[in-house]
PDB file of N, CA and C in Angstrom:
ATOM      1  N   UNK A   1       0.854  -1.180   0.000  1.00  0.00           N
ATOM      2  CA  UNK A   1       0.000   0.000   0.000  1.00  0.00           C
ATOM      3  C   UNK A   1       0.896   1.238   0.000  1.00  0.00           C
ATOM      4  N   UNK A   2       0.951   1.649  -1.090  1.00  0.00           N
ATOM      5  CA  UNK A   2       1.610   3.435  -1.010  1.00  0.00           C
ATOM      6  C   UNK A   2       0.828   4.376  -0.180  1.00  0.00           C
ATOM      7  N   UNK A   3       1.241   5.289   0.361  1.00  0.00           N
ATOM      8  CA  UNK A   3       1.053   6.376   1.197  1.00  0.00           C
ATOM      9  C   UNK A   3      -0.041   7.141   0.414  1.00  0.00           C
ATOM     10  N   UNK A   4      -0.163   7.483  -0.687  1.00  0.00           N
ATOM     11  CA  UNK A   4      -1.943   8.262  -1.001  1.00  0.00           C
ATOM     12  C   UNK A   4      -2.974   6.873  -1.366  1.00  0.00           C
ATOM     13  N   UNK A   5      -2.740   5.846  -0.811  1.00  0.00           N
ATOM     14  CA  UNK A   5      -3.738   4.591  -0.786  1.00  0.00           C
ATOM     15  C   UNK A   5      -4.141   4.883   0.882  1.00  0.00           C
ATOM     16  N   UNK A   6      -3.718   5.352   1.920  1.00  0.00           N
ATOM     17  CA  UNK A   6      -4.172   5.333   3.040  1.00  0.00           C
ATOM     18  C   UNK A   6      -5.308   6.511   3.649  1.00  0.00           C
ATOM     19  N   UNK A   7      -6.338   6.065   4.381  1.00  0.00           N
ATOM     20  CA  UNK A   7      -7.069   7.028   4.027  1.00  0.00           C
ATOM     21  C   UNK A   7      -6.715   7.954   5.707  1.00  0.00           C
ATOM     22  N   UNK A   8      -6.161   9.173   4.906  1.00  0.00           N
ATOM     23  CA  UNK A   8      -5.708   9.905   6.331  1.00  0.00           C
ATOM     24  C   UNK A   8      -7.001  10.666   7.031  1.00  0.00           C
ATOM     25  N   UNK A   9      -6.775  10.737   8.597  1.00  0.00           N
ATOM     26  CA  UNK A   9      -8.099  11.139   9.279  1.00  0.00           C
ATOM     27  C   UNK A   9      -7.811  12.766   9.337  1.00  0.00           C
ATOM     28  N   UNK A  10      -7.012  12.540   9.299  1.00  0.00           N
ATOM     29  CA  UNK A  10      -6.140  14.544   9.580  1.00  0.00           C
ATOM     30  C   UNK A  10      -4.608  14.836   9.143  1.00  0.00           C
ATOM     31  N   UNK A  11      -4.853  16.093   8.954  1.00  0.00           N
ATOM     32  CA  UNK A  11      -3.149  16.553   8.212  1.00  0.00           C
ATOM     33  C   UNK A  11      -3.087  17.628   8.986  1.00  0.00           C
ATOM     34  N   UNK A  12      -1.798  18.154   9.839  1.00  0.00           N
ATOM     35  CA  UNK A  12      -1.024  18.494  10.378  1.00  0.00           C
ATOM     36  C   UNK A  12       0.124  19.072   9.698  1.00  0.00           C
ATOM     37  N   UNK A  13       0.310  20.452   9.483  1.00  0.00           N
ATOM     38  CA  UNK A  13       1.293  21.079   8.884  1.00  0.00           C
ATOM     39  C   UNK A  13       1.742  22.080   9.704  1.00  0.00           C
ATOM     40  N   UNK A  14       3.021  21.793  10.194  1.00  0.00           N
ATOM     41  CA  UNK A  14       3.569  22.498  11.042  1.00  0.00           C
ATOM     42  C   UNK A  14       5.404  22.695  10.766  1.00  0.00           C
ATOM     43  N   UNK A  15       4.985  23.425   9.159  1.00  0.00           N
ATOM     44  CA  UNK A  15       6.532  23.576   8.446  1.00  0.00           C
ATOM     45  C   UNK A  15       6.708  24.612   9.502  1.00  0.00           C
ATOM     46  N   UNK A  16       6.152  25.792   9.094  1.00  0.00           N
ATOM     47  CA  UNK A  16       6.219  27.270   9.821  1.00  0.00           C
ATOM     48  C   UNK A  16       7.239  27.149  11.543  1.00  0.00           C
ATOM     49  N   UNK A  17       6.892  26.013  11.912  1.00  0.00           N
ATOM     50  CA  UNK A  17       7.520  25.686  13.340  1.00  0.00           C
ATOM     51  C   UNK A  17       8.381  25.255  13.769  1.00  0.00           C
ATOM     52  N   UNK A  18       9.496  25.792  14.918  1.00  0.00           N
ATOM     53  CA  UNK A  18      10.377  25.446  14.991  1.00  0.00           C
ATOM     54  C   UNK A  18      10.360  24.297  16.336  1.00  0.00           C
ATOM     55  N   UNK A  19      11.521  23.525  16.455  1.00  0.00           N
ATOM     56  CA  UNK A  19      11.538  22.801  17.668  1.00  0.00           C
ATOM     57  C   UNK A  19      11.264  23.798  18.788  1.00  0.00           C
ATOM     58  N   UNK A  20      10.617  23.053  19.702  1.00  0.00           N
ATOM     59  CA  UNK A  20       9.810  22.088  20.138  1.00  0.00           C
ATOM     60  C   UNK A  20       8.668  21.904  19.678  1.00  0.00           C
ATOM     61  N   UNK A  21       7.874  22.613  18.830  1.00  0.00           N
ATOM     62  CA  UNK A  21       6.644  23.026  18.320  1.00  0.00           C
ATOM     63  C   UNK A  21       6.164  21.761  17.549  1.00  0.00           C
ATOM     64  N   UNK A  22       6.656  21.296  16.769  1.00  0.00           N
ATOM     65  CA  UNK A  22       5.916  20.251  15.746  1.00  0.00           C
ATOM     66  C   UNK A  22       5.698  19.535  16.484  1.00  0.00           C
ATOM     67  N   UNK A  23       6.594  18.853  17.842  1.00  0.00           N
ATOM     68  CA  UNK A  23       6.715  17.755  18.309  1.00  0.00           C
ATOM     69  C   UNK A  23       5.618  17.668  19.348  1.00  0.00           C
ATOM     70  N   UNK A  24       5.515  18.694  20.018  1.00  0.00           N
ATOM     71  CA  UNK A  24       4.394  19.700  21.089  1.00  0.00           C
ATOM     72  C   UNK A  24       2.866  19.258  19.905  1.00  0.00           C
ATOM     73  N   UNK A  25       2.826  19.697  19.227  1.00  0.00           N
ATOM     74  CA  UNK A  25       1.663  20.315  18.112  1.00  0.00           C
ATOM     75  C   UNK A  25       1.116  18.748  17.403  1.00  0.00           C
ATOM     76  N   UNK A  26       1.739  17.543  16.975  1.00  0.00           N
ATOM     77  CA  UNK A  26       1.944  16.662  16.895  1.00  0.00           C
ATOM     78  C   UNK A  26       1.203  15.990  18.152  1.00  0.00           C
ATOM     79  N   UNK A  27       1.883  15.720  19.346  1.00  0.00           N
ATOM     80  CA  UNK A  27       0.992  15.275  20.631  1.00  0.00           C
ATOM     81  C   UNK A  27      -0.100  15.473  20.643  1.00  0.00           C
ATOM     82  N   UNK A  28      -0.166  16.760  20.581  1.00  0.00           N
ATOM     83  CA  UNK A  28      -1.929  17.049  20.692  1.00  0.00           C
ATOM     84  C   UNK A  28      -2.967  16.994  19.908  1.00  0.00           C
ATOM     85  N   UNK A  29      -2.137  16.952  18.306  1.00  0.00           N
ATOM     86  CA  UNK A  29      -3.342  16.300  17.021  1.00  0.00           C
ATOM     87  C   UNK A  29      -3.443  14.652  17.702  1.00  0.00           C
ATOM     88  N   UNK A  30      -2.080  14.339  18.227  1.00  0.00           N
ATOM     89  CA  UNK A  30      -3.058  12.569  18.038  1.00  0.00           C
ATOM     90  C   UNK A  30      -3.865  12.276  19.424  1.00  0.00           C
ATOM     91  N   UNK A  31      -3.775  13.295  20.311  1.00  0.00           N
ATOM     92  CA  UNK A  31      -4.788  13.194  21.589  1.00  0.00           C
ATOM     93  C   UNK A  31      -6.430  13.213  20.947  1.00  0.00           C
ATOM     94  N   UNK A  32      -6.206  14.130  19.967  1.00  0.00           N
ATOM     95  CA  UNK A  32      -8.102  14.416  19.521  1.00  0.00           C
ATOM     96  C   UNK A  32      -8.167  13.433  18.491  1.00  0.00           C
ATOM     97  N   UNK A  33      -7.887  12.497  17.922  1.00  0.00           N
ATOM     98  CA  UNK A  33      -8.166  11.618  17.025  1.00  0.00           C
ATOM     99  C   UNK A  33      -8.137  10.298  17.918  1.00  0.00           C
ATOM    100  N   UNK A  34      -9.043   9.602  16.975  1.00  0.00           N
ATOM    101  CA  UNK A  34      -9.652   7.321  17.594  1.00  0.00           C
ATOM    102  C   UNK A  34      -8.526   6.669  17.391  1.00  0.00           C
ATOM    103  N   UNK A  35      -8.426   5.943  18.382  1.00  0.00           N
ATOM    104  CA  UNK A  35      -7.867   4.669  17.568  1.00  0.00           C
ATOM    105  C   UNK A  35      -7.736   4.104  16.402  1.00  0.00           C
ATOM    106  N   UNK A  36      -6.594   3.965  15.541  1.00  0.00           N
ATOM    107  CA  UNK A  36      -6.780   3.502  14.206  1.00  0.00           C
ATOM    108  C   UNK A  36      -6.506   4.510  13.434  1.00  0.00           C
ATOM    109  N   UNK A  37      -6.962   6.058  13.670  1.00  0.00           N
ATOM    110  CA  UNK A  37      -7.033   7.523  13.036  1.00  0.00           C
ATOM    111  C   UNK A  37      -5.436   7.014  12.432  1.00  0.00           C
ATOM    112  N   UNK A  38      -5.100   8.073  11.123  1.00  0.00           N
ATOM    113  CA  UNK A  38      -3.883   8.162  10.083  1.00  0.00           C
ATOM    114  C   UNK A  38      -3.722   9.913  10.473  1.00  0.00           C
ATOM    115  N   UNK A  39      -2.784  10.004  10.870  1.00  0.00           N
ATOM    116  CA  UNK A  39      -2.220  11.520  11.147  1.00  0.00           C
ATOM    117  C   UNK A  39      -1.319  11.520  10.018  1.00  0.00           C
ATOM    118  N   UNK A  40      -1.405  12.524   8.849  1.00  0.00           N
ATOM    119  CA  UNK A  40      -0.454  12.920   7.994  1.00  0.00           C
ATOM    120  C   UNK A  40       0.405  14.568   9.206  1.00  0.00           C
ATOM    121  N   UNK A  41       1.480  14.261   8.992  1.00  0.00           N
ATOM    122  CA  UNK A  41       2.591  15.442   9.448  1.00  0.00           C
ATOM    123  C   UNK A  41       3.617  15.702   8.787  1.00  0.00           C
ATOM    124  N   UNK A  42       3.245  17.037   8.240  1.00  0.00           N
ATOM    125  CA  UNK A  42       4.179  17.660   7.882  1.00  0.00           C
ATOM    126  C   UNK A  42       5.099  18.454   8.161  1.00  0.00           C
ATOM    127  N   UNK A  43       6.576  18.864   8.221  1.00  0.00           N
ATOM    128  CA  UNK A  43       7.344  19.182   8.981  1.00  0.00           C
ATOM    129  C   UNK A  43       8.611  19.631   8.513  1.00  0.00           C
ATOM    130  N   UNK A  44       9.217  21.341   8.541  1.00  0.00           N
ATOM    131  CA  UNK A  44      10.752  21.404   7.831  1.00  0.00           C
ATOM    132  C   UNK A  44      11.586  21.983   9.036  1.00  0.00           C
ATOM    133  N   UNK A  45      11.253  21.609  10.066  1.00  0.00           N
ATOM    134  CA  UNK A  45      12.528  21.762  11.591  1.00  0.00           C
ATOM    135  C   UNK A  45      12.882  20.391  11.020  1.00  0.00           C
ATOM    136  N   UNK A  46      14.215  20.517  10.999  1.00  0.00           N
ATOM    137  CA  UNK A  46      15.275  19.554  10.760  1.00  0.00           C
ATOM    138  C   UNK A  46      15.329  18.177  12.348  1.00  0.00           C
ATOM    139  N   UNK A  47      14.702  18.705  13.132  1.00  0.00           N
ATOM    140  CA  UNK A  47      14.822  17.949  14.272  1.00  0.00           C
ATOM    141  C   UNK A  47      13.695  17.505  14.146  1.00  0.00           C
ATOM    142  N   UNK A  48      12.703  17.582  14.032  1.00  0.00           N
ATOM    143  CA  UNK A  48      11.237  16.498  13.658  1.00  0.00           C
ATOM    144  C   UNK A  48      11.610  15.240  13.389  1.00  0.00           C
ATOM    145  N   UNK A  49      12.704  15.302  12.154  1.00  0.00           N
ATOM    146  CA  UNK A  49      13.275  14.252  11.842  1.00  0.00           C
ATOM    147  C   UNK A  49      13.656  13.449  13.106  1.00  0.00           C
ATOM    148  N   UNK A  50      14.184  13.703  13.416  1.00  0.00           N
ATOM    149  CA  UNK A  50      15.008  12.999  14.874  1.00  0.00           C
ATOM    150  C   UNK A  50      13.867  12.258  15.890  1.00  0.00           C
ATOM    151  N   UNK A  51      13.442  13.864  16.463  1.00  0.00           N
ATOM    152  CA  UNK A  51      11.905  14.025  17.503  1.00  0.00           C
ATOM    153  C   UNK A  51      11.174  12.922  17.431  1.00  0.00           C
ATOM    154  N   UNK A  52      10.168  13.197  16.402  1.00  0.00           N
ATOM    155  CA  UNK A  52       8.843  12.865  15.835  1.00  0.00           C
ATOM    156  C   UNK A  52       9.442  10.833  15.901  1.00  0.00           C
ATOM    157  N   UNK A  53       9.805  10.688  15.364  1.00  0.00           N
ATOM    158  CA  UNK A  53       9.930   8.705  15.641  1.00  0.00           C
ATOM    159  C   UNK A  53      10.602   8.712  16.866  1.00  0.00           C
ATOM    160  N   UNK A  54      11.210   9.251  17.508  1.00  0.00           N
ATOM    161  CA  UNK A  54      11.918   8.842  18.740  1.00  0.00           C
ATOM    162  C   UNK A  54      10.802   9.220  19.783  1.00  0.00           C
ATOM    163  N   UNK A  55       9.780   9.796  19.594  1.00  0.00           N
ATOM    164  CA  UNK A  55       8.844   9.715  20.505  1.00  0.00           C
ATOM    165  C   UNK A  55       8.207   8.855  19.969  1.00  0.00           C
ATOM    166  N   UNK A  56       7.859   8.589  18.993  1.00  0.00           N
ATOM    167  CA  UNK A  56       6.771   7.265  18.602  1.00  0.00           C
ATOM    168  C   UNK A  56       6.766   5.951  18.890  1.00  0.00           C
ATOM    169  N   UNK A  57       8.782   5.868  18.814  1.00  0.00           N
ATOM    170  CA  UNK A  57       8.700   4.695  19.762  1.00  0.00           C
ATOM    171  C   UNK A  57       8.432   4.628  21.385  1.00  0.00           C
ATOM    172  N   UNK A  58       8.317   5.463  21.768  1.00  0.00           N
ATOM    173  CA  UNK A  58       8.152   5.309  23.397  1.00  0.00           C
ATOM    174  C   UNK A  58       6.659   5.277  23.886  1.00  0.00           C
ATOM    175  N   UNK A  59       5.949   5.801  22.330  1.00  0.00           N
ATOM    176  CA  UNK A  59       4.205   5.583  22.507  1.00  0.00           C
ATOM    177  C   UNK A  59       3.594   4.234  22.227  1.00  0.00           C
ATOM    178  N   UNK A  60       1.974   4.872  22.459  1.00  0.00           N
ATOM    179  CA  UNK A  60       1.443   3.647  21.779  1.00  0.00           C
ATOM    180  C   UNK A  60       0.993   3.841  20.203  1.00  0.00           C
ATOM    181  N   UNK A  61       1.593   4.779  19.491  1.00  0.00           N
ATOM    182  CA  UNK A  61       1.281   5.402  18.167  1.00  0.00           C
ATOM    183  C   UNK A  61       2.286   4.445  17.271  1.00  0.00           C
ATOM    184  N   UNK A  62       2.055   4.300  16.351  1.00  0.00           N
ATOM    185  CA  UNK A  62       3.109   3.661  15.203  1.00  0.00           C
ATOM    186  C   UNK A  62       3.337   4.303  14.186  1.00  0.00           C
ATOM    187  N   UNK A  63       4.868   4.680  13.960  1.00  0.00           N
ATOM    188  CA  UNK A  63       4.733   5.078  12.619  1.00  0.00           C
ATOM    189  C   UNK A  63       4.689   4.418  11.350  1.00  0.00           C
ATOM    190  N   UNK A  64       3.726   4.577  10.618  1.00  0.00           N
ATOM    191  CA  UNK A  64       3.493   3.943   9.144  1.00  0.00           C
ATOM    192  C   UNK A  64       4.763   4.101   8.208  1.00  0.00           C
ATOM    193  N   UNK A  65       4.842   5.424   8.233  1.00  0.00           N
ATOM    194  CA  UNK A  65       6.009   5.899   7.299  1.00  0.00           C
ATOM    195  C   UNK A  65       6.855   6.783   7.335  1.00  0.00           C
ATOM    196  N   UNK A  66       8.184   7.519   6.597  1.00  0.00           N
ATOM    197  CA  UNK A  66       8.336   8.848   6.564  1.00  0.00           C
ATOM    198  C   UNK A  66       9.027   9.099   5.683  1.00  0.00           C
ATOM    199  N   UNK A  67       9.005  10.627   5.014  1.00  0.00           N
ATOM    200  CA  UNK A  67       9.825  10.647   3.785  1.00  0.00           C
ATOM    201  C   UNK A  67      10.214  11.596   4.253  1.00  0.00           C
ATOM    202  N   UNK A  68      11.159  12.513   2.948  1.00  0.00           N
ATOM    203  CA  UNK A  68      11.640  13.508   2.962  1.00  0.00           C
ATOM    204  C   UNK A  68      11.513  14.323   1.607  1.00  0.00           C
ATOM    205  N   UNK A  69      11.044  15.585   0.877  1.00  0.00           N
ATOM    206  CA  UNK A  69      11.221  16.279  -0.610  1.00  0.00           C
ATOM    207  C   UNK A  69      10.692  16.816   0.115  1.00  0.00           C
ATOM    208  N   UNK A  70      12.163  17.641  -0.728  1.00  0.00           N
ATOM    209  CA  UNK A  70      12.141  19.418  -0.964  1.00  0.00           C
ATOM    210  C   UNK A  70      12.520  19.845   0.368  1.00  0.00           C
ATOM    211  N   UNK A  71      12.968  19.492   1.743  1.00  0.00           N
ATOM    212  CA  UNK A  71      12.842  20.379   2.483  1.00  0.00           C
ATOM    213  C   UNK A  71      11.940  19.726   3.453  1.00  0.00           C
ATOM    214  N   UNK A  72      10.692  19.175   3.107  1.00  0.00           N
ATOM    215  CA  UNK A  72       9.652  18.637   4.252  1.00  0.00           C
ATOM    216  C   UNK A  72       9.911  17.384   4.312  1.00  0.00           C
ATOM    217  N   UNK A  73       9.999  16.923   5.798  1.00  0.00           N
ATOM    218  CA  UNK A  73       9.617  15.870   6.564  1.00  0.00           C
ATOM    219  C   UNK A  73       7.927  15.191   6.435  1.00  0.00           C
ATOM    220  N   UNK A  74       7.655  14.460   5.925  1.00  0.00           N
ATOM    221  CA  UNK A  74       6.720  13.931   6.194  1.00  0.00           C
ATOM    222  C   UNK A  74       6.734  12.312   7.127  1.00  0.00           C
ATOM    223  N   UNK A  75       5.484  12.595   7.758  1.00  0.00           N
ATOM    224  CA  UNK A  75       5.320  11.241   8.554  1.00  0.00           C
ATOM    225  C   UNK A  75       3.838  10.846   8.695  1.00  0.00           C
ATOM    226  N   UNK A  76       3.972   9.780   8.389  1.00  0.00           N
ATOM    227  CA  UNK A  76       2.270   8.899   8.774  1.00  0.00           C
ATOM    228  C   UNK A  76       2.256   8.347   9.966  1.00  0.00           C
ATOM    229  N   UNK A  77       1.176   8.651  10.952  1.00  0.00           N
ATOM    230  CA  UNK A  77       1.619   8.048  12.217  1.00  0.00           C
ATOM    231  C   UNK A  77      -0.023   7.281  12.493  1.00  0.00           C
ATOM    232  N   UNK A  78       0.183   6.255  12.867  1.00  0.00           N
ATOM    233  CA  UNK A  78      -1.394   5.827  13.232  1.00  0.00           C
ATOM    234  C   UNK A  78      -1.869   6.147  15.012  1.00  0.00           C
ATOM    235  N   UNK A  79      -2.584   6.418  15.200  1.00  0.00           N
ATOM    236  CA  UNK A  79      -3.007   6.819  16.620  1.00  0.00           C
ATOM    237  C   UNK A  79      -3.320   5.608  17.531  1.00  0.00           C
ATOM    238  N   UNK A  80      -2.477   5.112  18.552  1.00  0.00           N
ATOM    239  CA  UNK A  80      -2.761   3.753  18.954  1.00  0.00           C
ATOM    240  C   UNK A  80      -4.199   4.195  20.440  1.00  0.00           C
ATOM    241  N   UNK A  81      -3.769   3.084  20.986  1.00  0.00           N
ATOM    242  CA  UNK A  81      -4.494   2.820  21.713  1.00  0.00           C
ATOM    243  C   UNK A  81      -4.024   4.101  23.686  1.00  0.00           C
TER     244      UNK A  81
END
């Protein structure tokens, strides 16, 4: 399954932001979304990169995916339990 086959519940764009912000801003989109929910995040703080999966592993969230063009970080994260 490629990444525009998934059907995302919400998108999250938080280029404009610097660390700590995406990572902050991020938490709290996947607090208001179900179980199962697809969080698209977008992201050009160079530390998101880092951030954003190194907190995912310590959750109950999974990340699906992540790329990188042009500058943005993208990540698919599913909202666990």
């Amino acid at each position: 399954m490629s990444n525009s086959d998934l059907h995302i519940s919400s998108e999250l764009d938080v280029c404009e932001l610097q660390c700590p912000m995406p990572l902050l801003k991020t938490k709290m989109a996947l607090k208001n979304l179900n179980p199962g929910d697809i969080l698209k995040v977008m992201a050009k703080d160079a530390g998101s990169s880092r951030d954003i999966p190194r907190y995912l592993e310590m959750s109950p969230h999974e990340l699906l995916d992540t790329c990188e063009s042009e500058g943005v970080f993208y990540f698919w994260i599913v909202r666990g339990n």
